[in-house]
Protein backbone atom coordinates (compact mmCIF):
# COMPACT_ATOMS: atom_id res chain seq x y z
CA UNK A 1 -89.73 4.85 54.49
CA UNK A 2 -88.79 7.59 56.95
CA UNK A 3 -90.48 8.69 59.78
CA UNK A 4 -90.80 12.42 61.00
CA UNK A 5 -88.96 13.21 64.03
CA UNK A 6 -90.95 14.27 66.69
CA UNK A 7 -91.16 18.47 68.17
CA UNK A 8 -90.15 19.86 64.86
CA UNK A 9 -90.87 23.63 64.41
CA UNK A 10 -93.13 24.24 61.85
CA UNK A 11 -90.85 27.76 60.60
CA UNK A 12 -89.04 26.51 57.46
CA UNK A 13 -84.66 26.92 59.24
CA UNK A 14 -85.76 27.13 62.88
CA UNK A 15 -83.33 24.59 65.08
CA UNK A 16 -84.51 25.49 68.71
CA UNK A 17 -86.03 22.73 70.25
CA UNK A 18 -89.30 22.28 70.90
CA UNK A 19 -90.11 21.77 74.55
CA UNK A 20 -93.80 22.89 75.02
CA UNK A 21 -95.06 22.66 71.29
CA UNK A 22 -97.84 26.02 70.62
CA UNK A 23 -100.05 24.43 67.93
CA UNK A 24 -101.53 26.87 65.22
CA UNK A 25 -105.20 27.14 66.21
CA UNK A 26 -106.06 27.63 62.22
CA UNK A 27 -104.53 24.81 61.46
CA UNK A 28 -105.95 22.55 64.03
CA UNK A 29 -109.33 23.79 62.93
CA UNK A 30 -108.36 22.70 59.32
CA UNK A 31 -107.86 19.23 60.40
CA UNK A 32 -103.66 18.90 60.14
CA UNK A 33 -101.12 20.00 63.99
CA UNK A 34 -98.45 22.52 62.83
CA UNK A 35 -96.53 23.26 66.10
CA UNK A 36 -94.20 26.17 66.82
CA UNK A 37 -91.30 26.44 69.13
CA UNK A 38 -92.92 29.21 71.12
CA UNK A 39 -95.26 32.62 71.26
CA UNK A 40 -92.29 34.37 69.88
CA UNK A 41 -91.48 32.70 67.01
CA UNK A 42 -94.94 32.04 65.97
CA UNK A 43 -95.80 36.11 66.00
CA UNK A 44 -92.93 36.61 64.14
CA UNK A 45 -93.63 33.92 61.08
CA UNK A 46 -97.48 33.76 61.18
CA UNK A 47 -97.06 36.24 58.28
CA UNK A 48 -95.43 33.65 55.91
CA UNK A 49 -97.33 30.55 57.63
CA UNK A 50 -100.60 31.85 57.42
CA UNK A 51 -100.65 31.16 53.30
CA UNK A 52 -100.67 27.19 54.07
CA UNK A 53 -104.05 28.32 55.85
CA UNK A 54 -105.59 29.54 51.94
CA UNK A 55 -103.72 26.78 50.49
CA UNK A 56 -105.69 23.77 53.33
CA UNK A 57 -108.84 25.91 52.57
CA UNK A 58 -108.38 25.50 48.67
CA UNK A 59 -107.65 21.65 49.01
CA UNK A 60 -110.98 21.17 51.30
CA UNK A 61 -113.27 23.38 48.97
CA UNK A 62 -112.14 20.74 46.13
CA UNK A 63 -112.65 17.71 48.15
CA UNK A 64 -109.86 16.72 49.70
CA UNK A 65 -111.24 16.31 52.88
CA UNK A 66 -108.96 18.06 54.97
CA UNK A 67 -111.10 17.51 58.24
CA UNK A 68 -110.01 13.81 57.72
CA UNK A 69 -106.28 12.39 58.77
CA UNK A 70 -103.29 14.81 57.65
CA UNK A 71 -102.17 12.78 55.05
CA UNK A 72 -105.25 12.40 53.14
CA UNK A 73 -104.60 12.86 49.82
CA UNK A 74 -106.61 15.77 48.39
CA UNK A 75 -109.18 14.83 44.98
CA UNK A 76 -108.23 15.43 41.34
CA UNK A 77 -105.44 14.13 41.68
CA UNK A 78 -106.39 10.03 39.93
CA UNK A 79 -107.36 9.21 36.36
CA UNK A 80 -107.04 5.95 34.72
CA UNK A 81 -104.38 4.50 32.54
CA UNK A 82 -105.78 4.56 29.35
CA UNK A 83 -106.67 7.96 29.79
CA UNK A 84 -105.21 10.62 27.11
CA UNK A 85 -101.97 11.61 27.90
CA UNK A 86 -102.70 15.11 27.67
CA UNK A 87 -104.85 14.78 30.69
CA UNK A 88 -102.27 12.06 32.45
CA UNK A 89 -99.43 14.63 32.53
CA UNK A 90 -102.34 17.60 34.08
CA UNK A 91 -101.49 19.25 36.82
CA UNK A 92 -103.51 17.90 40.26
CA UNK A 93 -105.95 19.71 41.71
CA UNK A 94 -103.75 21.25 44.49
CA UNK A 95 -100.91 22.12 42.64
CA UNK A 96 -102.39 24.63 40.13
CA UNK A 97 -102.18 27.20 42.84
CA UNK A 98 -99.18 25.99 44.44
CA UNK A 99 -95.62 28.17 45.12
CA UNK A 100 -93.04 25.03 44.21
CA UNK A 101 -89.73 25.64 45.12
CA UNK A 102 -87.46 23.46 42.63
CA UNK A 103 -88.36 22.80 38.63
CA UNK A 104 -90.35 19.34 39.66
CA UNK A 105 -93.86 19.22 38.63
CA UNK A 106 -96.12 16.64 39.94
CA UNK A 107 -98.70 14.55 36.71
CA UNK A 108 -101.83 13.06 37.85
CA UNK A 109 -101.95 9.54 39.06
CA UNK A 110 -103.34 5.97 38.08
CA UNK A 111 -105.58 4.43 40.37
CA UNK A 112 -104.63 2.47 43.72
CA UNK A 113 -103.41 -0.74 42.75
CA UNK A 114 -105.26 -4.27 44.22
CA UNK A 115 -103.82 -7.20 46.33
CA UNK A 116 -104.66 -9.42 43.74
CA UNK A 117 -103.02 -12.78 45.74
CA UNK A 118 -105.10 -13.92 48.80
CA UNK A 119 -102.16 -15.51 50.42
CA UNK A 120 -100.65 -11.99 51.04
CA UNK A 121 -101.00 -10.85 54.93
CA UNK A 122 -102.12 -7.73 55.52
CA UNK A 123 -101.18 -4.91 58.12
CA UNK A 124 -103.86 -3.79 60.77
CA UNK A 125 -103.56 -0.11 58.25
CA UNK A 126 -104.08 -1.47 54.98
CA UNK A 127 -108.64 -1.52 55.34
CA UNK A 128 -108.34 1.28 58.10
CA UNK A 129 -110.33 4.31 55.98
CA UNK A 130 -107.57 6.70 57.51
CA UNK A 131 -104.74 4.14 57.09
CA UNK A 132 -103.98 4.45 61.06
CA UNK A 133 -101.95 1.17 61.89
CA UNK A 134 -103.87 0.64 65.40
CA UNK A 135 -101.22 -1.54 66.67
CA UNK A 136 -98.35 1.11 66.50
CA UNK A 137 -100.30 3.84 68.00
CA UNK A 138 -100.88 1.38 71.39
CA UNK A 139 -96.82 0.89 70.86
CA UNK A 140 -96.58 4.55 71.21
CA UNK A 141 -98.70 5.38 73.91
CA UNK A 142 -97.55 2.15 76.11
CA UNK A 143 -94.14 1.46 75.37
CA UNK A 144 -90.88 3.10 75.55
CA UNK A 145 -88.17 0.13 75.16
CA UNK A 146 -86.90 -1.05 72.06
CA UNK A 147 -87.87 -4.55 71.30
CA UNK A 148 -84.82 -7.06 70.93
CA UNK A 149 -85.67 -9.96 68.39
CA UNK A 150 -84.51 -13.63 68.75
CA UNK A 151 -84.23 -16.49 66.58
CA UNK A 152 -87.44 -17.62 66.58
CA UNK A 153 -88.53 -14.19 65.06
CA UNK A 154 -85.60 -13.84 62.93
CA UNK A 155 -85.00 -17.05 61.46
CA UNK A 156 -88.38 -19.31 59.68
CA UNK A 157 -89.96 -19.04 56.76
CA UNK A 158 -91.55 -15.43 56.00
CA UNK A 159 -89.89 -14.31 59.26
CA UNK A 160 -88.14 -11.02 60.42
CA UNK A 161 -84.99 -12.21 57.78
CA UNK A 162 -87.08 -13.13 54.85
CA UNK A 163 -89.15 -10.00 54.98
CA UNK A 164 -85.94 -7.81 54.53
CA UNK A 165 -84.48 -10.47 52.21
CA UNK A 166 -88.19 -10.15 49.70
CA UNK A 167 -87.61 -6.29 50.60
CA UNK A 168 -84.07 -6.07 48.59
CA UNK A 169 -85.63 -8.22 45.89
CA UNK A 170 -88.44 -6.65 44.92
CA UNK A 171 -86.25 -3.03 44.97
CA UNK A 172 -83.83 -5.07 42.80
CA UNK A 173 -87.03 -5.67 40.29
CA UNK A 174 -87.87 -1.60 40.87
CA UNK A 175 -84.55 -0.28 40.16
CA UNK A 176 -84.12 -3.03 36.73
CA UNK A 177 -87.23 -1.14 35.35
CA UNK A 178 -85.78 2.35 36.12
CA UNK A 179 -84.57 4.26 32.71
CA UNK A 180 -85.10 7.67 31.13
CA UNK A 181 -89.00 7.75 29.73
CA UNK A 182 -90.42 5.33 32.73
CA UNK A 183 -93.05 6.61 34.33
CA UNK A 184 -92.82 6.40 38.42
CA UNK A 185 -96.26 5.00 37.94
CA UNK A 186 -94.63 2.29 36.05
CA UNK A 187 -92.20 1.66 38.82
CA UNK A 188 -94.95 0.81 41.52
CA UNK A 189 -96.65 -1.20 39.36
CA UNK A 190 -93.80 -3.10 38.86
CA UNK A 191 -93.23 -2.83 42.75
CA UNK A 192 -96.72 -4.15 43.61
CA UNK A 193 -96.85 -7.03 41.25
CA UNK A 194 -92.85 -8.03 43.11
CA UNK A 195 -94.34 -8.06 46.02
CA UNK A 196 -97.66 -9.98 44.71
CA UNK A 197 -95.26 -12.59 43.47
CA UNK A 198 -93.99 -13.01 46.59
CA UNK A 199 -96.66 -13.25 48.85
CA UNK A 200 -95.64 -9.93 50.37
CA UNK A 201 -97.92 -6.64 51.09
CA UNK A 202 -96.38 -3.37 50.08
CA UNK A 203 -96.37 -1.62 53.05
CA UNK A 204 -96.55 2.16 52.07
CA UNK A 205 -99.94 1.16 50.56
CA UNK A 206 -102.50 2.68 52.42
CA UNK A 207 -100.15 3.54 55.10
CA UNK A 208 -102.13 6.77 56.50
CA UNK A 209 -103.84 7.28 53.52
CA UNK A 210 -100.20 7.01 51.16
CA UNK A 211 -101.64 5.73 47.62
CA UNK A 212 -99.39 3.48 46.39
CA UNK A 213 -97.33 0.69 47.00
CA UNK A 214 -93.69 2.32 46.73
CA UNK A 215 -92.24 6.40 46.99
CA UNK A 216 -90.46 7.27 44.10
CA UNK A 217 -88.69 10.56 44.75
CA UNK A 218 -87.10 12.57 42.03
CA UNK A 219 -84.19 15.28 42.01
CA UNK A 220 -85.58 17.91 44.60
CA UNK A 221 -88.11 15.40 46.48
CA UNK A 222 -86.00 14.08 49.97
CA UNK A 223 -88.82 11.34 50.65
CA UNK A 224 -92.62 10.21 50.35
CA UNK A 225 -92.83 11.28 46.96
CA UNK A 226 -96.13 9.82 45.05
CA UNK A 227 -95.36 7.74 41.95
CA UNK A 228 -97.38 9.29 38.94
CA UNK A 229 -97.31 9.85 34.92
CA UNK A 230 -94.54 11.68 34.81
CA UNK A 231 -91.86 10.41 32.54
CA UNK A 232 -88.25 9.91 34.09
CA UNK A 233 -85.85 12.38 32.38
CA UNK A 234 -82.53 12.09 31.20
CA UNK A 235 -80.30 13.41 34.37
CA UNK A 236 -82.45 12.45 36.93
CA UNK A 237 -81.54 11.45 40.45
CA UNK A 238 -84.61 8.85 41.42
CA UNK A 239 -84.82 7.29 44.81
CA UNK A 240 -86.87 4.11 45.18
CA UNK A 241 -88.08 3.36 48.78
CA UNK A 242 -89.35 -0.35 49.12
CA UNK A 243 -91.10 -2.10 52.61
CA UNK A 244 -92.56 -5.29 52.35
CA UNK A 245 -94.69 -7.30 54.49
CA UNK A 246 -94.51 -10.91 54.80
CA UNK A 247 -96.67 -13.39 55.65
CA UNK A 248 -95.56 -13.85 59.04
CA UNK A 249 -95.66 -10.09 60.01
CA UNK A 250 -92.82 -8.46 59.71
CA UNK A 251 -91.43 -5.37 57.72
CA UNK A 252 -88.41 -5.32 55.77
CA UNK A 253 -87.73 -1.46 54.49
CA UNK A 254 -84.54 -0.34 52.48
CA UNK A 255 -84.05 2.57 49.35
CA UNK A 256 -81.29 2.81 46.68
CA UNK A 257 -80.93 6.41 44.63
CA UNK A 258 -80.28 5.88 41.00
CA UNK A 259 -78.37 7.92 38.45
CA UNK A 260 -80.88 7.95 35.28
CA UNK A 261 -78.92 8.84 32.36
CA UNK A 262 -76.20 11.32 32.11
CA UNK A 263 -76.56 13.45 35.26
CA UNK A 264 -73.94 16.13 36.32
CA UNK A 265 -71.31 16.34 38.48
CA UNK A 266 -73.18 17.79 41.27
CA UNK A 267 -75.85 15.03 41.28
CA UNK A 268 -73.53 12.77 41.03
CA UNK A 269 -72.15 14.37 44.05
CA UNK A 270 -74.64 14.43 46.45
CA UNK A 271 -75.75 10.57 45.74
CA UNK A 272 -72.32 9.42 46.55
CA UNK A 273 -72.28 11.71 49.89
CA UNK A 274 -75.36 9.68 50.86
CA UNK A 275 -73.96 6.39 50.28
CA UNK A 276 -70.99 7.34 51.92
CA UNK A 277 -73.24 8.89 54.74
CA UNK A 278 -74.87 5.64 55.35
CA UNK A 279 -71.50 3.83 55.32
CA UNK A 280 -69.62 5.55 57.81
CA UNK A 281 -73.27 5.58 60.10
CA UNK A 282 -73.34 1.28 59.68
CA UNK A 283 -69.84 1.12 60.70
CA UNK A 284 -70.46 2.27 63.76
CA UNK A 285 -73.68 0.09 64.57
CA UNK A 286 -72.87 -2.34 67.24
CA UNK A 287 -73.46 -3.27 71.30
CA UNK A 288 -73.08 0.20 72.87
CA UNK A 289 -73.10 2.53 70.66
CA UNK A 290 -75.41 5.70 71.73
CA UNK A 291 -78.40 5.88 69.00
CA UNK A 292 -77.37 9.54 69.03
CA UNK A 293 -74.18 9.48 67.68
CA UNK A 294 -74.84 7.87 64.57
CA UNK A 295 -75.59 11.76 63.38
CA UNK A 296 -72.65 13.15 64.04
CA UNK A 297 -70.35 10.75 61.94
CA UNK A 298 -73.31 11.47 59.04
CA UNK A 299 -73.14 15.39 59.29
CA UNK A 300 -69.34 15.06 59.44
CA UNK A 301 -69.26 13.17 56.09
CA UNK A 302 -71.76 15.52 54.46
CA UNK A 303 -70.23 18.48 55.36
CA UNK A 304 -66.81 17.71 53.71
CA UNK A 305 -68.94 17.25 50.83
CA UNK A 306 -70.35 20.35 50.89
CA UNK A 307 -74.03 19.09 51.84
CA UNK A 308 -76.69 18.83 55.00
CA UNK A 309 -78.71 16.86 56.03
CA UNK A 310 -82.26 16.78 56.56
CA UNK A 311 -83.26 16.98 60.36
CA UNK A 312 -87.54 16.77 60.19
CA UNK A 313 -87.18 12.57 58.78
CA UNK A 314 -85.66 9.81 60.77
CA UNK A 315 -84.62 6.44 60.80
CA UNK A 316 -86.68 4.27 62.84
CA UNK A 317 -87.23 0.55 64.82
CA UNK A 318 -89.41 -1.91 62.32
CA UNK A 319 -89.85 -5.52 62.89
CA UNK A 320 -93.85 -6.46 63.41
CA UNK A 321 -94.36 -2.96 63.45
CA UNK A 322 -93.70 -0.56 60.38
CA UNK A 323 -92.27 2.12 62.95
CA UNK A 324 -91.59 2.32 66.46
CA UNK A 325 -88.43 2.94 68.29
CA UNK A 326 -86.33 4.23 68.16
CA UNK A 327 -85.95 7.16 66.42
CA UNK A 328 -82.54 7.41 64.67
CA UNK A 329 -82.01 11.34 63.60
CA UNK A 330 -79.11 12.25 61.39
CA UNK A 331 -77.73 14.78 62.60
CA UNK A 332 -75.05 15.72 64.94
CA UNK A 333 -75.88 17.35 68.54
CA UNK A 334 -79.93 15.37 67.97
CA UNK A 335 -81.29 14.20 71.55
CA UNK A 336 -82.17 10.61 70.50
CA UNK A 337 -82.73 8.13 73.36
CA UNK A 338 -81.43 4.57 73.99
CA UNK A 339 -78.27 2.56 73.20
CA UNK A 340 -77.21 -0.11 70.94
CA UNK A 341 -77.98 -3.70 72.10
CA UNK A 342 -77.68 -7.20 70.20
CA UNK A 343 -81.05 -8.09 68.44
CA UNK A 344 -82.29 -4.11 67.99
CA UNK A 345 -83.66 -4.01 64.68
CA UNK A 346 -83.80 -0.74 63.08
CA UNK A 347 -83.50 1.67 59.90
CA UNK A 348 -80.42 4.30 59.33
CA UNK A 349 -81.93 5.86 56.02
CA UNK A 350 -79.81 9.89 56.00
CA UNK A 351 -81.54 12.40 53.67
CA UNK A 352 -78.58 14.38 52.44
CA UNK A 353 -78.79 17.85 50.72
CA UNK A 354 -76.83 19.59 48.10
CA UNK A 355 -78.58 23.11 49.34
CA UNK A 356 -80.45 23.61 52.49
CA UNK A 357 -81.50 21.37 54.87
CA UNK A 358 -84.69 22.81 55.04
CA UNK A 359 -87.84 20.89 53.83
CA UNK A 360 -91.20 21.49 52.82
CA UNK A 361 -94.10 19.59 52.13
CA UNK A 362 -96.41 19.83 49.04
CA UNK A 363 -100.22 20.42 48.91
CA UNK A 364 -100.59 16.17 48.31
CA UNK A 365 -99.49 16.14 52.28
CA UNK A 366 -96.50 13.48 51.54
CA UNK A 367 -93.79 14.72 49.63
CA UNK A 368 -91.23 16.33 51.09
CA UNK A 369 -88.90 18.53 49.08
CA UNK A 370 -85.89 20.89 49.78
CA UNK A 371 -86.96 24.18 50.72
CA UNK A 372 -84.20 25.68 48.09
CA UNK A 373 -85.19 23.30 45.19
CA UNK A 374 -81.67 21.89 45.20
CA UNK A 375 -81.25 17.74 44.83
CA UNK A 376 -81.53 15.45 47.62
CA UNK A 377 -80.50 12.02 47.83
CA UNK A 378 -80.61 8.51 50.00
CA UNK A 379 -79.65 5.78 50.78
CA UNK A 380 -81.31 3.01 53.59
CA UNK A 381 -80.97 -0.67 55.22
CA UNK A 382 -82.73 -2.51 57.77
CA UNK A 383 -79.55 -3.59 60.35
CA UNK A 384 -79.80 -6.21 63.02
CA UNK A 385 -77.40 -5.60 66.28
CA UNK A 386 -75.19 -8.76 66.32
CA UNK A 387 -72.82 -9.58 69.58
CA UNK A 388 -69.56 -7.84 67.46
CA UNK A 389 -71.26 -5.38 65.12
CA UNK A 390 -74.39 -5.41 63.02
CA UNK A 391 -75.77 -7.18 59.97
CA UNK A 392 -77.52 -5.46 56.96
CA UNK A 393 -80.22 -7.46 56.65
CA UNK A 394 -81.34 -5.53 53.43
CA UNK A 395 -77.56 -6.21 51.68
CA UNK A 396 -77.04 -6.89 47.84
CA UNK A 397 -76.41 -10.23 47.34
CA UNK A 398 -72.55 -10.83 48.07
CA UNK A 399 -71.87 -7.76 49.63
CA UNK A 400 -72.13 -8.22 53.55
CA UNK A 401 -70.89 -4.61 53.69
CA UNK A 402 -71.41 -1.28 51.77
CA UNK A 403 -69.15 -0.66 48.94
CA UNK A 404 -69.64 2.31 46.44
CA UNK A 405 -69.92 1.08 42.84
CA UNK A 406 -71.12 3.92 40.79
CA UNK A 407 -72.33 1.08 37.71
CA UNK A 408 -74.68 -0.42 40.70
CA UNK A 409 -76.95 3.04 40.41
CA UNK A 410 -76.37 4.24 36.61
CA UNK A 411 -79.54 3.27 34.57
């Protein structure tokens, strides 16, 4: 699961950094921080920006609570599984008003799924009514090193290793389920009960205020997209992102795109650019290597594809925390602090674009789609920093390192 990189600029192409953030004052009063990259380019754009203002509005009038956390999922959005299927594959609440900018619609949703097994552990997030993991915002405002892990957190039962090792398994279980006519819905609940089965949480669940236990994102979707009652379709590009949460605290977060069916040659495309993206960026993990440069090898290998990649989402530190540093962008010429050390534990996890790089977020506050309504695609491991190079802790079985095999994603 990715996280978003820090002093983006809320206008949909802008690149300038942002040094001393100017927060909307609208949107701050409507309970979510857009920040712009200055006076000037916040005059010139307020015209276009100022529609999420009637769109926040429209979301709190019908409950959603927008004077809560950002990512609160707004009402009429849930129904139950029996319900008819008429009313499953509804439009939400939010999105009957919505401007969508690829074919994708979103269905409604089941209900959040229970931890049915009381030996699972759960994170500090998972009964917080805002889903605000506690521990990583005291990581954030106290700590600025990257935490190097030993044996005794990486080896033991339900430690660092097995977290990552239950992580791949219960994605292998997602991606077995995957065909064209499954519902995304039916992917997390085959996702939660994985992780039931192995005494693991699901750690998207509940993770500021995200609804179920796994994001399933389809064609145009880059990340955090919702599972619902849609039904997979025959050409579809689905990612599945899995984290789990063992017993003895620790996170274990990887992703695998899928092929569904018979899908062109330009989805077929950008999913092997990602692979190959995350590839060449694990090749160069080892002692010394600037977190930085892990972007520009990634934008190099897109580009000769003819795709970008996403700049707002990140790869990130995990370990006992979900996310914490560092930040690993994916792009070339990012300002990403820190270098490489044995026993840095960490996510590379590029979002790669046939269009656009440019994102944009739906009215559910999580899923983020390409601002052109081209197809996106990912790949992601959890590496360890070893003494000559790195270790993919989140690996198929027998395959220490990456190797494209087209049959491993066709369903």
């Amino acid at each position: 699961m990715a996280t978003c990189t820090s002093g983006g600029c809320t206008t949909p192409g802008c690149t300038n950094p942002v040094t001393k953030p100017l927060a909307c004052p609208k949107c701050m009063q409507l309970g979510i921080r857009n920040v712009f990259c200055g006076q000037k380019c916040f005059k010139e754009n307020y015209a276009q920006h100022k529609q999420i203002h009637a769109i926040l509005q429209q979301m709190g009038a019908g409950g959603g609570g927008v004077g809560g956390h950002r990512k609160t999922p707004p009402d009429g959005i849930v129904c139950p599984v029996d319900s008819p299927e008429l009313l499953k594959l509804s439009l939400p609440t939010w999105a009957k008003a919505y401007n969508f900018s690829g074919d994708l619609r979103p269905a409604l949703m089941s209900p959040r799924r229970p931890i049915t097994n009381n030996r699972v552990c759960k994170p500090d997030y998972a009964a917080h009514p805002g889903g605000v993991s506690d521990s990583e915002q005291r990581d954030r405002a106290s700590n600025n090193n990257i935490r190097v892990y030993g044996p005794d957190e990486l080896e033991g039962e339900c430690n660092l290793r097995y977290a990552t090792k239950m992580g791949r398994e219960v994605l292998d279980e997602g991606g077995k389920a995957l065909r064209v006519g499954v519902t995304t819905d039916e992917i997390d609940r085959v996702i939660h009960e994985a992780c039931m089965e192995r005494d693991c949480y699901p750690s998207p669940l509940n993770y500021y205020n995200f609804p179920k236990s796994v994001c399933t994102s389809v064609n145009e979707v880059i990340c955090h997209g919702i599972p619902d009652y849609r039904e997979v379709q025959d050409g579809d590009i689905v990612n599945v992102d899995v984290t789990t949460y063992s017993r003895g605290g620790y996170h274990g977060d990887l992703n695998e795109t899928f092929c569904v069916g018979n899908v062109d040659a330009d989805g077929r495309r950008v999913v092997q650019t990602a692979f190959e993206c995350l590839q060449g960026a694990l090749a160069m993990v080892k002692p010394g290597t600037l977190y930085r440069d892990l972007g520009s090898t990634i934008q190099r290998v897109a580009a000769a594809n003819k795709c970008s990649v996403v700049r707002t989402y990140c790869g990130h530190g995990i370990g006992s925390l979900f996310h914490t540093a560092p930040n690993v962008p994916h792009y070339a010429k990012n300002k990403a602090k820190g270098v490489m050390k044995e026993g840095h534990v960490f996510t590379v996890e590029p979002m790669i674009n046939l269009g656009s790089y440019a994102d944009l977020t739906w009215g559910d506050n999580w899923t983020a789609v390409t601002s052109d309504g081209k197809r996106s695609a990912q790949f992601e491991h959890t590496v360890l920093v070893t003494k000559d190079g790195c270790e993919i802790l989140t690996a198929r079985e027998n395959e220490p390192v990456m190797k494209w095999d087209p049959d491993l994603i066709q369903r």
